[in-house]
Protein backbone atom coordinates (compact mmCIF):
# COMPACT_ATOMS: atom_id res chain seq x y z
CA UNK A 1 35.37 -38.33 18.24
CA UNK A 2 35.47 -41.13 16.52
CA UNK A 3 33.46 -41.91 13.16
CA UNK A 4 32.45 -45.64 12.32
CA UNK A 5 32.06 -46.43 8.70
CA UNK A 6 29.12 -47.74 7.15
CA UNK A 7 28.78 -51.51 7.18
CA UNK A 8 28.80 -53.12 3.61
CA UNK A 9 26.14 -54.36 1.93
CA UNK A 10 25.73 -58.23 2.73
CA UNK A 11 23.02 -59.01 -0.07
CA UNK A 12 25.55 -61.41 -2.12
CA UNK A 13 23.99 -64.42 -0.57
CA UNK A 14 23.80 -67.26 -2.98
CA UNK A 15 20.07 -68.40 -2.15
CA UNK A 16 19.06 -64.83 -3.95
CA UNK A 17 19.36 -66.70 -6.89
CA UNK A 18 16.52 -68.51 -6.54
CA UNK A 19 14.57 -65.88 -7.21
CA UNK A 20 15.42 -66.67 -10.61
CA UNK A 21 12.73 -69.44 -11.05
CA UNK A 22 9.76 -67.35 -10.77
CA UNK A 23 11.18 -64.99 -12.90
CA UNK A 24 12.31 -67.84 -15.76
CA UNK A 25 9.73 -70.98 -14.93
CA UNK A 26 6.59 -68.96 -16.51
CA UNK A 27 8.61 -68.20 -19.91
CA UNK A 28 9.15 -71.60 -20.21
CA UNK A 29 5.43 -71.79 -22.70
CA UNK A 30 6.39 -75.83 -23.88
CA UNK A 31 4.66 -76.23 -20.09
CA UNK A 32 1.38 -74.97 -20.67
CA UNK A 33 0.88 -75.04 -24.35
CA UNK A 34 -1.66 -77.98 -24.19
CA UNK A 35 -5.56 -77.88 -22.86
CA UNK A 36 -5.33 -80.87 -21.31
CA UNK A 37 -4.48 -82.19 -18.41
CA UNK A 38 -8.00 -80.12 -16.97
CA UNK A 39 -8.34 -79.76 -12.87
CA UNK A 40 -11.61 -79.09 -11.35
CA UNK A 41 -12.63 -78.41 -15.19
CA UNK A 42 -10.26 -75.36 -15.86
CA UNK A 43 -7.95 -76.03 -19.04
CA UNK A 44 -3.25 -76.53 -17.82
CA UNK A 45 -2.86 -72.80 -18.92
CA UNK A 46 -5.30 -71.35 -16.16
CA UNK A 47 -3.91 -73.89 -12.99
CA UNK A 48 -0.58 -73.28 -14.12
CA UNK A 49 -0.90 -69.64 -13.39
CA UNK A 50 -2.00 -70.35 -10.83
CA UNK A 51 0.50 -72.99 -9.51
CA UNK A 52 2.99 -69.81 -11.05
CA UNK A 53 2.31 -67.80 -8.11
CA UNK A 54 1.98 -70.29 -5.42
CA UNK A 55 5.76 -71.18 -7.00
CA UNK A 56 6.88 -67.35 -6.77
CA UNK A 57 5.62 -66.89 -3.09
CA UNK A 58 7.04 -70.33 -2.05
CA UNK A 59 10.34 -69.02 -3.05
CA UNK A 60 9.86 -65.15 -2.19
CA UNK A 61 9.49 -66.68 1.24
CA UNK A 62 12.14 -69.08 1.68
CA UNK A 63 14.66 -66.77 0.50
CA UNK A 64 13.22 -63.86 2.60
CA UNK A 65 13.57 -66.60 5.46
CA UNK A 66 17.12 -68.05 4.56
CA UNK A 67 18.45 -64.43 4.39
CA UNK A 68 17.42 -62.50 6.87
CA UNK A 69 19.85 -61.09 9.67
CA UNK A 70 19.71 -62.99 12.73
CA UNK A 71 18.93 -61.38 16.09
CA UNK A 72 20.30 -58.08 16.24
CA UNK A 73 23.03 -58.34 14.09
């Protein structure tokens, strides 16, 4: 009887450092330390935020996409 070994661990691919930019991009305050420009009437700091997440899901996704196992492997 023969006993196969576990597989290692392939999570060392290079596009999981993108997930750095959601993660660093919101410390970054020099961005949003202003009230102006305004969109739709809400001051930078609110958009921003928002434009934040749409930045962290964006990315989330792509690497999710670029990293995933192919077919059955």
């Amino acid at each position: 009887m023969t006993t196969r070994q576990p597989t290692p661990r392939s999570d060392r691919s290079p596009w999981n450092w993108l997930l750095i930019v959601p993660v660093v991009l919101p410390l970054l305050t020099f961005l949003f330390n202003s009230d102006e420009p305004r969109l739709f009437g809400f001051p930078l700091f609110y958009w921003l935020q928002l434009a934040f997440i749409a930045v962290g899901v964006a990315t989330t996704t792509l690497v999710y996409q670029m990293t995933k196992k192919k077919g059955g492997e």
